[in-house]
PDB file of N, CA and C in Angstrom:
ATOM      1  N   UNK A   1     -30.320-141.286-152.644  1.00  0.00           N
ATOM      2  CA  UNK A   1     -30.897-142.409-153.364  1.00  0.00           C
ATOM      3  C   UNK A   1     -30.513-143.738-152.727  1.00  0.00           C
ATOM      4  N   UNK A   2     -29.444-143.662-152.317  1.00  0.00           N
ATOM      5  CA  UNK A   2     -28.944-145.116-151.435  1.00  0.00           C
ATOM      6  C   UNK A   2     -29.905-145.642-150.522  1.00  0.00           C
ATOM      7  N   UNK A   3     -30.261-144.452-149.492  1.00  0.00           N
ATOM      8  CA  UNK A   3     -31.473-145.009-148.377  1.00  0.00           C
ATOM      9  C   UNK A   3     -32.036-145.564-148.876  1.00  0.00           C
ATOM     10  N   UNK A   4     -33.259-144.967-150.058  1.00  0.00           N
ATOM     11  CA  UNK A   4     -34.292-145.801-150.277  1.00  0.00           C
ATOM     12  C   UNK A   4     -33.908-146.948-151.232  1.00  0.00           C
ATOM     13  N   UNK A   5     -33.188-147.440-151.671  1.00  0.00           N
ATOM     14  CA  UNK A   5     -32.390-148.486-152.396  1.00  0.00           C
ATOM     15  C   UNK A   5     -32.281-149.664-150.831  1.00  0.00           C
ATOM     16  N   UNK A   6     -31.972-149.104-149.882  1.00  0.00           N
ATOM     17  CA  UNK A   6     -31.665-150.148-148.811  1.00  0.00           C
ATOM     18  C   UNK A   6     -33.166-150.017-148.287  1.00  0.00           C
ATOM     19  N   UNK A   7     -33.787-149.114-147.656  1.00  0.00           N
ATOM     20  CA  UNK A   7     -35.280-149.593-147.154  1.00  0.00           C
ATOM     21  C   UNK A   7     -35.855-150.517-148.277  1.00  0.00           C
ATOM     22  N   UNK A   8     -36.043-150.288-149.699  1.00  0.00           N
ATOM     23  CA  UNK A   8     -36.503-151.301-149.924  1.00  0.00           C
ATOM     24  C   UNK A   8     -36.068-152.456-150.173  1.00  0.00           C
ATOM     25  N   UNK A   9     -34.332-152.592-149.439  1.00  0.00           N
ATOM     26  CA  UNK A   9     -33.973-153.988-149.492  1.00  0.00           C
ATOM     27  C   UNK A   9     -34.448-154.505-148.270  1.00  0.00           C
ATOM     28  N   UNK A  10     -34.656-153.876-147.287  1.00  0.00           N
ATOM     29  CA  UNK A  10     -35.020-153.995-145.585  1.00  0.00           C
ATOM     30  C   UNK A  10     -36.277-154.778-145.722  1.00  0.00           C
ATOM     31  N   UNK A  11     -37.079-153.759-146.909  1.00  0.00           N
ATOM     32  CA  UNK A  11     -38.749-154.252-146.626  1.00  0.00           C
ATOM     33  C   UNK A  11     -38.889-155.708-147.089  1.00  0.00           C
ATOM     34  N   UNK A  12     -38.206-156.006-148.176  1.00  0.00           N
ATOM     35  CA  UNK A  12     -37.938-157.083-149.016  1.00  0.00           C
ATOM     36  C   UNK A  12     -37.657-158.270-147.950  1.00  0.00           C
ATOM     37  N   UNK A  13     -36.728-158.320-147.139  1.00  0.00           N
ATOM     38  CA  UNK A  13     -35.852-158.777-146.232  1.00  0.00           C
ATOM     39  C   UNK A  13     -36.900-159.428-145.028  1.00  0.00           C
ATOM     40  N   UNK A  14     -38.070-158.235-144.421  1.00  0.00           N
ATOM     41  CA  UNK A  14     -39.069-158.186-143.807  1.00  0.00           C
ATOM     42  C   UNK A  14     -40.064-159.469-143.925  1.00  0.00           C
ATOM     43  N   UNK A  15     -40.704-159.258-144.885  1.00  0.00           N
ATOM     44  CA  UNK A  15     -41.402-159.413-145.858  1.00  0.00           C
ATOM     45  C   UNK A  15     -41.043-161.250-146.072  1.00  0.00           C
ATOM     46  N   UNK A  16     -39.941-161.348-146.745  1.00  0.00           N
ATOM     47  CA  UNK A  16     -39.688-162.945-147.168  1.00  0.00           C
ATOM     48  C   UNK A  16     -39.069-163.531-145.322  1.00  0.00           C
ATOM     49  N   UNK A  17     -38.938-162.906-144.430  1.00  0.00           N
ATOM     50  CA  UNK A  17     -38.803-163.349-143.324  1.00  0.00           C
ATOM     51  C   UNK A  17     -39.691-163.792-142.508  1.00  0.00           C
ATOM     52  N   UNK A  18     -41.552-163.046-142.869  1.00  0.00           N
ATOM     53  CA  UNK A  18     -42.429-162.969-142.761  1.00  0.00           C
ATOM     54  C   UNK A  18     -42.995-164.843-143.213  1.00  0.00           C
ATOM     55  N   UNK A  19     -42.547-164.583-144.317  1.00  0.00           N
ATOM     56  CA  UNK A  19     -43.533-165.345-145.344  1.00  0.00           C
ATOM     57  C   UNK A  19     -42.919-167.056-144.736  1.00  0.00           C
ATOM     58  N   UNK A  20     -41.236-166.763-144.324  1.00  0.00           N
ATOM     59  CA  UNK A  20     -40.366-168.335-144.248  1.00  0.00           C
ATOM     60  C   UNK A  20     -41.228-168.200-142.747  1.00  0.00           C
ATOM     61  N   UNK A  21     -41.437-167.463-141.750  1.00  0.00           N
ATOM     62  CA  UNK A  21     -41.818-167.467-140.085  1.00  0.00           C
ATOM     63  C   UNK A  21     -43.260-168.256-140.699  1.00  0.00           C
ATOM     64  N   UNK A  22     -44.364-167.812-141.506  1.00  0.00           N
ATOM     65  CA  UNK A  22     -45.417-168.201-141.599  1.00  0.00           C
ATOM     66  C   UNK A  22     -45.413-169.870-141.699  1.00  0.00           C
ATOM     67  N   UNK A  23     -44.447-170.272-143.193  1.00  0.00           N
ATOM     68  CA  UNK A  23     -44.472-171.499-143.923  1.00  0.00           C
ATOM     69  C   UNK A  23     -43.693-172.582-142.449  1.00  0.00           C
ATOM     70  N   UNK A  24     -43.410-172.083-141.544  1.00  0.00           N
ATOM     71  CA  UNK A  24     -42.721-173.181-140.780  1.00  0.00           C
ATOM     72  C   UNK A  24     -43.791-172.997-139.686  1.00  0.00           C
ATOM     73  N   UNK A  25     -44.485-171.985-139.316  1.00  0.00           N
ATOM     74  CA  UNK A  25     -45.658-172.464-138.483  1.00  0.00           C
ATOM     75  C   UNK A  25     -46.774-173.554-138.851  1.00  0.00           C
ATOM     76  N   UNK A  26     -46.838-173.197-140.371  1.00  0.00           N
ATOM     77  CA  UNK A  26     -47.863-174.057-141.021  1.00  0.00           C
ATOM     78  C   UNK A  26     -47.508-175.400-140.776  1.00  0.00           C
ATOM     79  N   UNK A  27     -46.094-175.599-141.253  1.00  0.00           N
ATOM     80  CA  UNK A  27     -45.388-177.043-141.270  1.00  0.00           C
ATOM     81  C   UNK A  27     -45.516-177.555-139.567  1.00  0.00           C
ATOM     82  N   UNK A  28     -45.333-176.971-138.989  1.00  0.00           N
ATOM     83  CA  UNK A  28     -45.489-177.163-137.515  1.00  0.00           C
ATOM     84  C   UNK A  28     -47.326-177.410-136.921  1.00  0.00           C
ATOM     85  N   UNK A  29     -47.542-176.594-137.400  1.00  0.00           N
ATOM     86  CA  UNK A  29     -49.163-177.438-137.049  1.00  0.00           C
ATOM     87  C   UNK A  29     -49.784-178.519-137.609  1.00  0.00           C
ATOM     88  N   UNK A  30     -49.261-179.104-138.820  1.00  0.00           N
ATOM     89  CA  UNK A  30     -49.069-179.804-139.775  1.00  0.00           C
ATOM     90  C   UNK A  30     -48.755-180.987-138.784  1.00  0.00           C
ATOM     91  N   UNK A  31     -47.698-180.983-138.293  1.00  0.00           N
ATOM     92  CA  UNK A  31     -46.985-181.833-137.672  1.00  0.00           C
ATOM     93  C   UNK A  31     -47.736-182.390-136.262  1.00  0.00           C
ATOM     94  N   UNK A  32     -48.274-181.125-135.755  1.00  0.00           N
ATOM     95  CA  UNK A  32     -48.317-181.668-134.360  1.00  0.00           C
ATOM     96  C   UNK A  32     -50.067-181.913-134.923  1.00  0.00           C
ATOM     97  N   UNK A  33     -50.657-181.791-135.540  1.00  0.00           N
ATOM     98  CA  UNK A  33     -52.255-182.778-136.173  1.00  0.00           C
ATOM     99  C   UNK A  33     -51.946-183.816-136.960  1.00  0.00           C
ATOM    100  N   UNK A  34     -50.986-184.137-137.720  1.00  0.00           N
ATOM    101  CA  UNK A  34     -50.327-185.839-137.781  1.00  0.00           C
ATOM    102  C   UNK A  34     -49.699-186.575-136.230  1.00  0.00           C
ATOM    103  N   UNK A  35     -49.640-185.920-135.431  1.00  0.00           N
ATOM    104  CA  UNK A  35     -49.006-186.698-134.205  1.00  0.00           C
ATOM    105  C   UNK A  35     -50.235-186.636-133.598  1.00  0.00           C
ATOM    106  N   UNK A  36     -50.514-185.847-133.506  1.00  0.00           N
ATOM    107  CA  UNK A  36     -52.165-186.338-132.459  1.00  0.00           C
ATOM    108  C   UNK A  36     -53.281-187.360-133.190  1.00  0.00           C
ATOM    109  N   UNK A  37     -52.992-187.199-134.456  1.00  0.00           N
ATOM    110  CA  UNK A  37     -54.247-188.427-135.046  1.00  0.00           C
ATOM    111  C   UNK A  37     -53.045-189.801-135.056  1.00  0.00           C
ATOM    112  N   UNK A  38     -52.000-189.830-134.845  1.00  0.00           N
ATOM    113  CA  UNK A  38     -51.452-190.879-134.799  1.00  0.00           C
ATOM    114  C   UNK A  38     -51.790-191.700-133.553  1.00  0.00           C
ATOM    115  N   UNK A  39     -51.606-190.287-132.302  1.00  0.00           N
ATOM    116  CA  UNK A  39     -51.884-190.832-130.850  1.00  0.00           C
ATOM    117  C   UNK A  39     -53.176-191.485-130.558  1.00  0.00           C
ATOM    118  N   UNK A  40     -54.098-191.125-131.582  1.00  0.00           N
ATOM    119  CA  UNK A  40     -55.552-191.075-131.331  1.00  0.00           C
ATOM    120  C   UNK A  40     -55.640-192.532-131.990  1.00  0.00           C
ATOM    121  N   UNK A  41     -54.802-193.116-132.725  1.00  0.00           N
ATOM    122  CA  UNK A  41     -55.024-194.082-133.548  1.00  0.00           C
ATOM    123  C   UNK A  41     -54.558-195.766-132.796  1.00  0.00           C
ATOM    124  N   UNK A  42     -53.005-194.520-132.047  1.00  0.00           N
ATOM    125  CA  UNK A  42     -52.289-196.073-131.266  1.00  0.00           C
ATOM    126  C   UNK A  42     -53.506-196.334-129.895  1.00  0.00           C
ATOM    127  N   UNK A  43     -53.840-195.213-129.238  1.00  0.00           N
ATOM    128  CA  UNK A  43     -55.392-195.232-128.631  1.00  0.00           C
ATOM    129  C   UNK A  43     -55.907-196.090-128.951  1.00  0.00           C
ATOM    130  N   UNK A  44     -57.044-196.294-130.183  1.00  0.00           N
ATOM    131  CA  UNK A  44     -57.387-196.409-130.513  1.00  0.00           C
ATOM    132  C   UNK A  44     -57.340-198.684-130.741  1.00  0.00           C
ATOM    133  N   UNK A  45     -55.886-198.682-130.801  1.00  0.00           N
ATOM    134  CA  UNK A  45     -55.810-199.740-131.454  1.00  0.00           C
ATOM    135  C   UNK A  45     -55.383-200.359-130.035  1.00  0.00           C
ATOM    136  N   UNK A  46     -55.090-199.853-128.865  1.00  0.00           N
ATOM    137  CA  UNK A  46     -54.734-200.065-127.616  1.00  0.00           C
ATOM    138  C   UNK A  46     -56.278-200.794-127.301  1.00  0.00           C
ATOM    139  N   UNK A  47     -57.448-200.091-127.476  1.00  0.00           N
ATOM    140  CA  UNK A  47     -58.263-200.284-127.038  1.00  0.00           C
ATOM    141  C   UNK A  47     -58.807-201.071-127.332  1.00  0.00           C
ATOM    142  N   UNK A  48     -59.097-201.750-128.729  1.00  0.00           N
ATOM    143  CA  UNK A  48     -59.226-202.859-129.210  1.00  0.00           C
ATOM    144  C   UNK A  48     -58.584-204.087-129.026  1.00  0.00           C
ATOM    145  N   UNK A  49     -57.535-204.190-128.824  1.00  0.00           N
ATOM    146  CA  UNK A  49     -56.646-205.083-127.905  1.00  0.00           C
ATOM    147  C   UNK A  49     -57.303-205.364-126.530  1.00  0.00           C
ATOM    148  N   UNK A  50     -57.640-204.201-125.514  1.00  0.00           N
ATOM    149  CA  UNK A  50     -58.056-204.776-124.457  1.00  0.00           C
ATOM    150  C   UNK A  50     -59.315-205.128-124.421  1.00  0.00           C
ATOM    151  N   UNK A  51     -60.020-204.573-125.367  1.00  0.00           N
ATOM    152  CA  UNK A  51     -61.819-205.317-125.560  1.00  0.00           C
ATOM    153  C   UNK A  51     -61.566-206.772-125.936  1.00  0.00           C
ATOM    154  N   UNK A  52     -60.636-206.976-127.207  1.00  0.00           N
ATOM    155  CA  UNK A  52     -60.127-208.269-127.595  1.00  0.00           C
ATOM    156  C   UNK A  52     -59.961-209.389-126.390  1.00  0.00           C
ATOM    157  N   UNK A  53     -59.197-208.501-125.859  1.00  0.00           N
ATOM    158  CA  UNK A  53     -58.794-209.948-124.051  1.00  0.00           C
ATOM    159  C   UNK A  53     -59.873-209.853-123.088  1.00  0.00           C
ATOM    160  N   UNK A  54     -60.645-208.935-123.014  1.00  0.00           N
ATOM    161  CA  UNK A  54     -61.872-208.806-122.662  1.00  0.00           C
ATOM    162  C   UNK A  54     -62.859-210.439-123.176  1.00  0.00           C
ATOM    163  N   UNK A  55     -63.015-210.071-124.195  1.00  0.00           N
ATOM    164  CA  UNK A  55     -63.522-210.836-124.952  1.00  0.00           C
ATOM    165  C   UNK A  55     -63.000-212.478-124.757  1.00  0.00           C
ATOM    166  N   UNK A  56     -61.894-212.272-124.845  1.00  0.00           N
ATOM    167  CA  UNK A  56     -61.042-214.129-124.723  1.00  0.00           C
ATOM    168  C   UNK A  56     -61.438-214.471-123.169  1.00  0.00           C
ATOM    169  N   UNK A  57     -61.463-213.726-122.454  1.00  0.00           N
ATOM    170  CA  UNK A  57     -61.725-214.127-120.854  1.00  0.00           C
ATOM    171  C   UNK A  57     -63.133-214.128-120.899  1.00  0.00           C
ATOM    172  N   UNK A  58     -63.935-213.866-121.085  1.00  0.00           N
ATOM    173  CA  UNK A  58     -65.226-214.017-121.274  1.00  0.00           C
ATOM    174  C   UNK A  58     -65.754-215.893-121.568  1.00  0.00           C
ATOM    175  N   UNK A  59     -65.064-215.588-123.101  1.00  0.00           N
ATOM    176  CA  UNK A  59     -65.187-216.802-123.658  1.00  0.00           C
ATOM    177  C   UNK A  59     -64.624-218.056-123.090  1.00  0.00           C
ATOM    178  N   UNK A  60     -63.294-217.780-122.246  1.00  0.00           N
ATOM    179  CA  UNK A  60     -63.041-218.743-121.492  1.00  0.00           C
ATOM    180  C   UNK A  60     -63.847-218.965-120.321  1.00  0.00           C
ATOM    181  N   UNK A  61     -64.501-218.148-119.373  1.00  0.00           N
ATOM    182  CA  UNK A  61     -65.571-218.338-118.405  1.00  0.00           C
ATOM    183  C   UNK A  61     -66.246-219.180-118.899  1.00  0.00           C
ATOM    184  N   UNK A  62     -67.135-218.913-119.958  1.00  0.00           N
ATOM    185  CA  UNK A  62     -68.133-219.216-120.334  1.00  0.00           C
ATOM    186  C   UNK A  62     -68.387-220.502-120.705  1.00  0.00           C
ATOM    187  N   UNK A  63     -66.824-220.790-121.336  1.00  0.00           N
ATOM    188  CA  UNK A  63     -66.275-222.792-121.040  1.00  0.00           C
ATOM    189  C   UNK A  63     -66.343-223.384-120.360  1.00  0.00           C
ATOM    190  N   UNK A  64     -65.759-222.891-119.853  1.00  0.00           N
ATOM    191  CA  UNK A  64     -65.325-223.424-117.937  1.00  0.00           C
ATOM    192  C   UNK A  64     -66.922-223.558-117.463  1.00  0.00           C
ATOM    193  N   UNK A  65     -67.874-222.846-117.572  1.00  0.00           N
ATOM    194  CA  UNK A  65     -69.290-222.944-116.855  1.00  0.00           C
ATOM    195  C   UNK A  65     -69.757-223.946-117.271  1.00  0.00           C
ATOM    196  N   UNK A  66     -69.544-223.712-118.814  1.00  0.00           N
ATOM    197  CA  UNK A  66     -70.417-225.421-119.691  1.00  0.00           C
ATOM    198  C   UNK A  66     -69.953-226.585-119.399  1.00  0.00           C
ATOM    199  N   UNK A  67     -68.844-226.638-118.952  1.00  0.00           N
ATOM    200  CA  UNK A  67     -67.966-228.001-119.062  1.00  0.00           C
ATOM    201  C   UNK A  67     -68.154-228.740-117.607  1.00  0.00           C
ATOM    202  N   UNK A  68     -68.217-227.739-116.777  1.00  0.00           N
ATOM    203  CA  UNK A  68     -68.513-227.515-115.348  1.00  0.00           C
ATOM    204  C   UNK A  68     -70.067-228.335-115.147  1.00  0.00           C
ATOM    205  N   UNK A  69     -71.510-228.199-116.071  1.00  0.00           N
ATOM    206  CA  UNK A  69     -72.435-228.443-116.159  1.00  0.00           C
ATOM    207  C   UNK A  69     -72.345-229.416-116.900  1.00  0.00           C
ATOM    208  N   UNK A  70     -71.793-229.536-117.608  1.00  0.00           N
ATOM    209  CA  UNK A  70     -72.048-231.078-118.467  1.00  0.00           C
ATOM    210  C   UNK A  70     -71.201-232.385-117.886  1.00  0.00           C
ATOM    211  N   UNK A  71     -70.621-231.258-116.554  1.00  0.00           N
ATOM    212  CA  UNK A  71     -69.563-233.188-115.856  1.00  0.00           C
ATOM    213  C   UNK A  71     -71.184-233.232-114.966  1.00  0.00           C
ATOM    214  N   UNK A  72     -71.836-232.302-114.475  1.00  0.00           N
ATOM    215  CA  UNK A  72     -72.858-232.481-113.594  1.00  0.00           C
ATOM    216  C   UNK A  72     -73.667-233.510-114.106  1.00  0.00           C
TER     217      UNK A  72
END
């Protein structure tokens, strides 16, 4: 009677070892799809910044041309 008293402490053992291996993969993919939409975001906000100075150099040309024509 002992064996099967311990196999089904084994299976038990199995089983909730199973279930903690699962819940920390989950947490782990969890993790690394909050870090990639984060990356995607600092991206994101990187890029708007350089359209932004894009934009300011533009606008400064575009001074410089008028001001350039109106000493003419």
């Amino acid at each position: 009677m002992k064996k099967v008293k311990n196999e089904k402490k084994t299976h038990f053992k199995r089983r909730n070892k199973k279930r903690k291996l699962k819940i920390k993969k989950e947490k782990k993919r969890e993790e690394d799809l909050f870090e990639k939409i984060r990356e995607k975001l600092e991206r994101k906000g990187g890029e708007t910044q350089k359209l932004e100075k894009k934009k300011k150099k533009r606008q400064e040309k575009q001074e410089k041309e008028k001001k350039k024509k109106n000493e003419k």
